[in-house]
PDB file of N, CA and C in Angstrom:
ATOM      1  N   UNK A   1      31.894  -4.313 -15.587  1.00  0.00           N
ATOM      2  CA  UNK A   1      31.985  -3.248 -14.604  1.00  0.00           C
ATOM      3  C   UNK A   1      31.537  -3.829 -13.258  1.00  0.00           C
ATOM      4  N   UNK A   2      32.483  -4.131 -12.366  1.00  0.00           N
ATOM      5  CA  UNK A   2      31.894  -4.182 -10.678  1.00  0.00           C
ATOM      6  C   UNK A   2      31.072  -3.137 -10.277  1.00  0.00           C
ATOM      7  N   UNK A   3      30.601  -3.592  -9.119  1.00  0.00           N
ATOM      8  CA  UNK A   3      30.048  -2.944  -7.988  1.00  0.00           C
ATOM      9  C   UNK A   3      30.703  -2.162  -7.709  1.00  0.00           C
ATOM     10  N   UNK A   4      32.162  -2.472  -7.508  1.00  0.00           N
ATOM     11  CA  UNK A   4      32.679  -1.621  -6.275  1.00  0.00           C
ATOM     12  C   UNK A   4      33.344  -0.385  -7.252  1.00  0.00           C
ATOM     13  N   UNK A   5      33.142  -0.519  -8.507  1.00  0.00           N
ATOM     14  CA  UNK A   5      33.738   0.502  -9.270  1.00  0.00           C
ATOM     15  C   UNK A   5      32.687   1.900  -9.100  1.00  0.00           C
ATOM     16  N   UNK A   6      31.849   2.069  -9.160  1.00  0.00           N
ATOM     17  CA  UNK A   6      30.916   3.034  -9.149  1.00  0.00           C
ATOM     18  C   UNK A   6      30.213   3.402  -8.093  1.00  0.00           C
ATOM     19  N   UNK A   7      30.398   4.430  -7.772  1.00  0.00           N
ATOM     20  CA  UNK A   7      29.689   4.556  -6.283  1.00  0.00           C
ATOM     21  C   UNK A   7      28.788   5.872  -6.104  1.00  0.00           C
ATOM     22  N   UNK A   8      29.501   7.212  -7.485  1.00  0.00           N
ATOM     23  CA  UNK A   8      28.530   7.965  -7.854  1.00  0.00           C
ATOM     24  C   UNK A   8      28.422   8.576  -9.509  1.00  0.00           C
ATOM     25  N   UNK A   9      27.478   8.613  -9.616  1.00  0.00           N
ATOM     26  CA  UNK A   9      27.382   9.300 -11.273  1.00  0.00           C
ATOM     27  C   UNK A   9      26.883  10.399 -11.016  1.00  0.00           C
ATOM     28  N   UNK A  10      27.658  11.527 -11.608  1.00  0.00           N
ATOM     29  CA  UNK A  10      27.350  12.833 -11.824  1.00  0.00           C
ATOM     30  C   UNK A  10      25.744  12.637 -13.128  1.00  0.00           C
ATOM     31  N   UNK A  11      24.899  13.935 -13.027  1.00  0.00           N
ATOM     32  CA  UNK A  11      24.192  13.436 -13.859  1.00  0.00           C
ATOM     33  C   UNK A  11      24.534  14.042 -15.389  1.00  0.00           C
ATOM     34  N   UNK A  12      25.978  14.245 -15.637  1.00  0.00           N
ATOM     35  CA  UNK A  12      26.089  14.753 -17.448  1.00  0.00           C
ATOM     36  C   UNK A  12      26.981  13.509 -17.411  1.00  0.00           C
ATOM     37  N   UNK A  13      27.179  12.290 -16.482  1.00  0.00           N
ATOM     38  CA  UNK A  13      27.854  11.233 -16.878  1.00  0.00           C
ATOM     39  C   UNK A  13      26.567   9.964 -16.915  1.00  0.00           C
ATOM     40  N   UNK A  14      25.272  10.588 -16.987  1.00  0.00           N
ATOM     41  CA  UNK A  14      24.629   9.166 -16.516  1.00  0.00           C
ATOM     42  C   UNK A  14      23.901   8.673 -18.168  1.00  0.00           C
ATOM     43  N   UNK A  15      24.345   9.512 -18.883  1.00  0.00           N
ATOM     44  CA  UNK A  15      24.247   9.310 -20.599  1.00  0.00           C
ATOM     45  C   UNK A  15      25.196   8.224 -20.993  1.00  0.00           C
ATOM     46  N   UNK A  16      26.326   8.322 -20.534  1.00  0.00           N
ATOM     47  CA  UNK A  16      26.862   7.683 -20.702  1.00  0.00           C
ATOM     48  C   UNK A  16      27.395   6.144 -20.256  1.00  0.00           C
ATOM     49  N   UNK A  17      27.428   6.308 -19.152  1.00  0.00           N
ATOM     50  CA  UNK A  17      27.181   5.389 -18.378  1.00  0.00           C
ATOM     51  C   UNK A  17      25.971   4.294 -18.724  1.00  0.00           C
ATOM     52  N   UNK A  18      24.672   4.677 -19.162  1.00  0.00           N
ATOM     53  CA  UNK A  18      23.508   4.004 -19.772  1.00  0.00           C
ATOM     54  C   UNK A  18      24.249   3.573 -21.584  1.00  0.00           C
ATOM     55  N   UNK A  19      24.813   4.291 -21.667  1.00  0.00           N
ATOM     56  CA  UNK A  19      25.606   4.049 -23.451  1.00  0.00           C
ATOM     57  C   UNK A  19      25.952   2.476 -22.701  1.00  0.00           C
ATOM     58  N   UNK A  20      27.531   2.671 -21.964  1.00  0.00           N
ATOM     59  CA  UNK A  20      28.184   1.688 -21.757  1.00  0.00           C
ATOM     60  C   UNK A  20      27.722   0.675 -21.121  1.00  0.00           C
ATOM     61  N   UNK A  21      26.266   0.880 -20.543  1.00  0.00           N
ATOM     62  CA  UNK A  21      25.684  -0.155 -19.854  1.00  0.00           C
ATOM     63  C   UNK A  21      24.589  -0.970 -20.707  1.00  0.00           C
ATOM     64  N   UNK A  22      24.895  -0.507 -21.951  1.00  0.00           N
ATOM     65  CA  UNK A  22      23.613  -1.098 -23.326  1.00  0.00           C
ATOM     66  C   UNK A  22      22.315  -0.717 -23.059  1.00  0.00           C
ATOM     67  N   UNK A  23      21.771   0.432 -22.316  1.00  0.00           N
ATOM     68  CA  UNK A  23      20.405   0.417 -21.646  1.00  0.00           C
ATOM     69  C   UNK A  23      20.024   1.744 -21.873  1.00  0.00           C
ATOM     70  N   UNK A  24      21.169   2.823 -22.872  1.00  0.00           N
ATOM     71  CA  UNK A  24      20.394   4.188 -23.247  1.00  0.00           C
ATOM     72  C   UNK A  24      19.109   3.931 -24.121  1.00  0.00           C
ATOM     73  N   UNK A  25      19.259   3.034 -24.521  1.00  0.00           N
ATOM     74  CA  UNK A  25      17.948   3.027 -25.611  1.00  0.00           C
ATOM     75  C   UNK A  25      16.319   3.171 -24.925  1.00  0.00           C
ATOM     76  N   UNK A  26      16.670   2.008 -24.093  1.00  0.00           N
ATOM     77  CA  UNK A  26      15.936   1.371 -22.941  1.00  0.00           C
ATOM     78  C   UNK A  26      15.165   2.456 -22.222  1.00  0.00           C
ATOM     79  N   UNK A  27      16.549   3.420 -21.887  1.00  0.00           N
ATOM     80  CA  UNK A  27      15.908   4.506 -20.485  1.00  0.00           C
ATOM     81  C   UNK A  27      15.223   5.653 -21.412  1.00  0.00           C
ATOM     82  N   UNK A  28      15.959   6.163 -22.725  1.00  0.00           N
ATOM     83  CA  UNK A  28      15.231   6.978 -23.452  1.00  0.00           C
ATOM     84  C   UNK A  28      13.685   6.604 -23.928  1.00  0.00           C
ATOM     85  N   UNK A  29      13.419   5.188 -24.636  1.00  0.00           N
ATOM     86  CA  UNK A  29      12.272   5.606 -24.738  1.00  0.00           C
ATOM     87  C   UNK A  29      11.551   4.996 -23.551  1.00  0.00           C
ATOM     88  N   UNK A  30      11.710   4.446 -22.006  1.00  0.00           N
ATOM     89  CA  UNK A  30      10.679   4.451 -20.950  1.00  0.00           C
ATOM     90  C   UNK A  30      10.546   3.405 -20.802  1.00  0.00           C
ATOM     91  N   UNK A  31      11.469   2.357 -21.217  1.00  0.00           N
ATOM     92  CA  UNK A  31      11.059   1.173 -20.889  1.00  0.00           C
ATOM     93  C   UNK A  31      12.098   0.543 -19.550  1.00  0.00           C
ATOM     94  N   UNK A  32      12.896   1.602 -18.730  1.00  0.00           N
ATOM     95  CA  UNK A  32      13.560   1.925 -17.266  1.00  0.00           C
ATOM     96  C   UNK A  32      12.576   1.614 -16.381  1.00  0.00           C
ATOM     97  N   UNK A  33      12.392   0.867 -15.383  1.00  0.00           N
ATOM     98  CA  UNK A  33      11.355   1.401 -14.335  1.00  0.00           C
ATOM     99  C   UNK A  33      12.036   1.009 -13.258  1.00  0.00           C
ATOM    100  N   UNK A  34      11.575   1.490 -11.954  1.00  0.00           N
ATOM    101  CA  UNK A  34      11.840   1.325 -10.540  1.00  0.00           C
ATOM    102  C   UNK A  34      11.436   0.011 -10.379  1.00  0.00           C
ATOM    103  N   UNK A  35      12.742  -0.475  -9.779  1.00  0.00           N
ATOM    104  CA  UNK A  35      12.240  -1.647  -9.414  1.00  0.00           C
ATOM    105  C   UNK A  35      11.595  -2.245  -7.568  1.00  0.00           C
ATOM    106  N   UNK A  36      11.257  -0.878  -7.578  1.00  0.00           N
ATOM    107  CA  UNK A  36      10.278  -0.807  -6.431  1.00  0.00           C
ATOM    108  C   UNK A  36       8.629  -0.348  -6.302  1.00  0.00           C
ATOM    109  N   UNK A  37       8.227   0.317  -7.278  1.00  0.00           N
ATOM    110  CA  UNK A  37       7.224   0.839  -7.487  1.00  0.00           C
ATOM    111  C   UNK A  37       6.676   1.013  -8.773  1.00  0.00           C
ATOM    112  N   UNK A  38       7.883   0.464  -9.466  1.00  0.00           N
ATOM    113  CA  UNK A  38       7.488   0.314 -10.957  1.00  0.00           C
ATOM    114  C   UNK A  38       7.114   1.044 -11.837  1.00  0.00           C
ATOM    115  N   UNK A  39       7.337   2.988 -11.352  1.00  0.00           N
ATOM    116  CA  UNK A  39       7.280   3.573 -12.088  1.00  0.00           C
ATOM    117  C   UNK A  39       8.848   4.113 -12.864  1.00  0.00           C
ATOM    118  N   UNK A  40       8.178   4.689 -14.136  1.00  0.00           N
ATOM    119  CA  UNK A  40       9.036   4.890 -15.766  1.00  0.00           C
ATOM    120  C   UNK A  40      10.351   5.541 -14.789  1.00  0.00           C
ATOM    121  N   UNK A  41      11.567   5.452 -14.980  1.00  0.00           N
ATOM    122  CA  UNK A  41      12.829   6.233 -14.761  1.00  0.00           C
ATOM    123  C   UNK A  41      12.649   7.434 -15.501  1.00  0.00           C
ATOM    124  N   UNK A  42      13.156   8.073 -15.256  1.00  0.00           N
ATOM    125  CA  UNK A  42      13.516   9.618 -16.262  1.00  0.00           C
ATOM    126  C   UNK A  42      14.464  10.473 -15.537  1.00  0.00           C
ATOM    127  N   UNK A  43      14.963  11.886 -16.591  1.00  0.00           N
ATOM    128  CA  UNK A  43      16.216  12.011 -15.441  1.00  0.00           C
ATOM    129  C   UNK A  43      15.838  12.750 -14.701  1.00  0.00           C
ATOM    130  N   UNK A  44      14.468  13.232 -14.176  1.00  0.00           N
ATOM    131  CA  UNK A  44      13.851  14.188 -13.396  1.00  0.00           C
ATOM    132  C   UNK A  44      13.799  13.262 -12.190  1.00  0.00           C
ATOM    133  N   UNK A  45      13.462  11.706 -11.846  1.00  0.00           N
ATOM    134  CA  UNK A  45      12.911  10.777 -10.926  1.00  0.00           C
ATOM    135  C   UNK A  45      13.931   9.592 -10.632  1.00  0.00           C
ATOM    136  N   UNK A  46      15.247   9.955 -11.760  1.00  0.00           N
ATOM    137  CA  UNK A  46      15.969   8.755 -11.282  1.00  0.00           C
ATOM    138  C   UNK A  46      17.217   9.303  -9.862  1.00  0.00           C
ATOM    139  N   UNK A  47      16.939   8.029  -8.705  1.00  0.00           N
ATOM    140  CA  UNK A  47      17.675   8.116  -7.867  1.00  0.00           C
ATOM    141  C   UNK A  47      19.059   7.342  -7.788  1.00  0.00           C
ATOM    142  N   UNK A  48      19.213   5.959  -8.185  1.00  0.00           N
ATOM    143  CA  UNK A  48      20.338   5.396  -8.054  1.00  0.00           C
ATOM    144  C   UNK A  48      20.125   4.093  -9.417  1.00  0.00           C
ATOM    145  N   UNK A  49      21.071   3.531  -9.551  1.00  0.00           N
ATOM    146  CA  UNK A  49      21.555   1.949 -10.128  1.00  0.00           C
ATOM    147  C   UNK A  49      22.109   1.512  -9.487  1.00  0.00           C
ATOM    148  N   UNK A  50      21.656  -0.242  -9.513  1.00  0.00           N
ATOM    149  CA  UNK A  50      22.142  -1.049  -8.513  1.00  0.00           C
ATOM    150  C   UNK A  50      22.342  -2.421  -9.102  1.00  0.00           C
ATOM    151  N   UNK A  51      23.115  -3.599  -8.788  1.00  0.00           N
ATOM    152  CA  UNK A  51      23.058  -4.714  -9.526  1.00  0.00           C
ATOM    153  C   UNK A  51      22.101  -5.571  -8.526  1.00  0.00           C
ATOM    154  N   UNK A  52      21.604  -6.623  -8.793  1.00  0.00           N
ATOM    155  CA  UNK A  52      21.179  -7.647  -8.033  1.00  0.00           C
ATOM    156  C   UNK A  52      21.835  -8.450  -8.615  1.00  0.00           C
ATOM    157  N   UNK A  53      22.541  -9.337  -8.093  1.00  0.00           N
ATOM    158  CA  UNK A  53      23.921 -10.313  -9.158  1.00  0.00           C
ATOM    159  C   UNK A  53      23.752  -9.794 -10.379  1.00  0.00           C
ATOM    160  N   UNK A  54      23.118 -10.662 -11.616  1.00  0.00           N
ATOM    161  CA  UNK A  54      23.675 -10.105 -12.760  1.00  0.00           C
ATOM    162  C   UNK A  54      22.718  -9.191 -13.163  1.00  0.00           C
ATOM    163  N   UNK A  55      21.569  -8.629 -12.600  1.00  0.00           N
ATOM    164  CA  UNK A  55      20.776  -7.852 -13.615  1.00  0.00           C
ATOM    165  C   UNK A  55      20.765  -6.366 -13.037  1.00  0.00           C
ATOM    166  N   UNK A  56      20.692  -5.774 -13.646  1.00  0.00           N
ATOM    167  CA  UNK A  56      20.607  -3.846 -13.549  1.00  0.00           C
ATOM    168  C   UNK A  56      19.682  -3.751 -13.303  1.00  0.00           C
ATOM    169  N   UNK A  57      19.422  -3.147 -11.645  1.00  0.00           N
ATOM    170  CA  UNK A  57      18.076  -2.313 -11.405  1.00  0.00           C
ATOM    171  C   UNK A  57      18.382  -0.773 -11.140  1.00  0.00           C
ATOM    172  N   UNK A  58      16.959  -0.034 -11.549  1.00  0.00           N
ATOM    173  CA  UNK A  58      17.045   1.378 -11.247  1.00  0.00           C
ATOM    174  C   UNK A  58      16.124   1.469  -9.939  1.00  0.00           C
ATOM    175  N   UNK A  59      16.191   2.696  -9.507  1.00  0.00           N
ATOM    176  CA  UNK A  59      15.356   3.607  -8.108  1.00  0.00           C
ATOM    177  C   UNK A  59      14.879   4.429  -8.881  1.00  0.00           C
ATOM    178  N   UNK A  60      13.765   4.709  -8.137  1.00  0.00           N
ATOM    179  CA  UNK A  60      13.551   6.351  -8.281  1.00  0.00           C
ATOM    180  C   UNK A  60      13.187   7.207  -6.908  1.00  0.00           C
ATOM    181  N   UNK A  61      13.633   8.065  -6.818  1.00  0.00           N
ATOM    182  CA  UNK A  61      13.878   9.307  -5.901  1.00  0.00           C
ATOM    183  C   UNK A  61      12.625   9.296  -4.648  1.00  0.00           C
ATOM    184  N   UNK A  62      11.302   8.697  -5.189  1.00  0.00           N
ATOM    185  CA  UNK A  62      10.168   8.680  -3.847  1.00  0.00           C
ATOM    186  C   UNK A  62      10.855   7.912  -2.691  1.00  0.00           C
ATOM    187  N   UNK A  63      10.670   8.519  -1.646  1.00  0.00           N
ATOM    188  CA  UNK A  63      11.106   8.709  -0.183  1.00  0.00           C
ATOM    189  C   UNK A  63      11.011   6.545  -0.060  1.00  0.00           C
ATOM    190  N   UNK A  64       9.910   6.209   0.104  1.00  0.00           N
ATOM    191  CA  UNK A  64      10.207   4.705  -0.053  1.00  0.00           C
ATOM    192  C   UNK A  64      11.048   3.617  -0.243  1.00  0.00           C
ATOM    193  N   UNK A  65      11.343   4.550  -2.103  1.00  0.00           N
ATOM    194  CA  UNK A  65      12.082   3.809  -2.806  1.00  0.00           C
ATOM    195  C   UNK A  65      13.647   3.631  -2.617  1.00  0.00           C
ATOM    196  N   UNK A  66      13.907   4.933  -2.190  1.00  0.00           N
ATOM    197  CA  UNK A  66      14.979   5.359  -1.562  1.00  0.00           C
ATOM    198  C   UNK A  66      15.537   4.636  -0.080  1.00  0.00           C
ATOM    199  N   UNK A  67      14.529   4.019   0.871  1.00  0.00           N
ATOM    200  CA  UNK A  67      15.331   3.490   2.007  1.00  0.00           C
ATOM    201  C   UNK A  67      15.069   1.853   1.416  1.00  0.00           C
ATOM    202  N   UNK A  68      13.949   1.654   0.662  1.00  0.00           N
ATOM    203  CA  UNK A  68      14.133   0.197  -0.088  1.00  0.00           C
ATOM    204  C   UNK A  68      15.570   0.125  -0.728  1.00  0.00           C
ATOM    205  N   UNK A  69      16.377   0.564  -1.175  1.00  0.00           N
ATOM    206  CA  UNK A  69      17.577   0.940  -2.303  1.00  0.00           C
ATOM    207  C   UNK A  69      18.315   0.762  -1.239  1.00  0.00           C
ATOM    208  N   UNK A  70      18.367   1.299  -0.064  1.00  0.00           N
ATOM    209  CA  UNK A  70      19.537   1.306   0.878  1.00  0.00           C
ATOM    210  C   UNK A  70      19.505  -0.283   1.477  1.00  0.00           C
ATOM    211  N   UNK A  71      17.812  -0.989   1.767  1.00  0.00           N
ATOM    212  CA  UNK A  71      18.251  -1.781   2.316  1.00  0.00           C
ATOM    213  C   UNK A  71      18.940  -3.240   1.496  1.00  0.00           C
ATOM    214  N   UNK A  72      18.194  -2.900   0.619  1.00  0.00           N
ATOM    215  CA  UNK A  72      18.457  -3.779  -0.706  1.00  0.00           C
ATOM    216  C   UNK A  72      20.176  -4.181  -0.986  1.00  0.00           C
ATOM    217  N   UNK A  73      20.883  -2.709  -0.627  1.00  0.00           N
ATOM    218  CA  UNK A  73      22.676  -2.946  -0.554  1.00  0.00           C
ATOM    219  C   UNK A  73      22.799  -2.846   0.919  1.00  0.00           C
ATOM    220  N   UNK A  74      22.104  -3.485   1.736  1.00  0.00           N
ATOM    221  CA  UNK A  74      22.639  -3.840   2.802  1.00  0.00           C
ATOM    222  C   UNK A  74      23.138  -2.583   3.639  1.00  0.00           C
ATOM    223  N   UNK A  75      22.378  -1.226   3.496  1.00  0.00           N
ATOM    224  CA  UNK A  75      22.593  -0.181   4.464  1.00  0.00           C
ATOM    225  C   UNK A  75      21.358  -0.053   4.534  1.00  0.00           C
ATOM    226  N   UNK A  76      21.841   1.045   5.662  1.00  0.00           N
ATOM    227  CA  UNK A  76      21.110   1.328   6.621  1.00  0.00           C
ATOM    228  C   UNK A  76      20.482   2.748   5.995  1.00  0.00           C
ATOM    229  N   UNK A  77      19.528   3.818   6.090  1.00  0.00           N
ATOM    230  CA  UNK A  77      19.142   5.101   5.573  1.00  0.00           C
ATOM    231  C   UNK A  77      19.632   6.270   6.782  1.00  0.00           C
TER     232      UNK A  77
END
């Protein structure tokens, strides 16, 4: 799956999406974290997925983490 394929996940598609991404297991039992602040993902706190070349990082939704995420893909907030 590219980058450029995904740009938003509804959240009754982000089950799935974690299926096809081998990482439902992962995010269900908490072993997801921000890779900004390093706290647990959940679907109450998760803000985005992102690649860094080959590895899958998550956000979560704190105001921070959120313009870190933007600059990280090279935008702006």
């Amino acid at each position: 799956m590219s980058e450029k394929e995904i740009q938003a996940v509804y959240d009754e598609d982000l089950s799935k999406l974690l299926t096809d991404l081998g990482l439902k297991e992962d995010f269900d039992s908490g072993k997801i974290k921000c890779a900004f602040c390093g706290d647990i993902i959940t679907l109450e706190n998760f803000f985005s997925i992102f690649s860094d070349g080959e590895k899958i990082k998550f956000s979560c939704k704190k105001e921070d983490c959120r313009v870190k995420v933007s600059k990280e893909n090279g935008k702006s907030s």
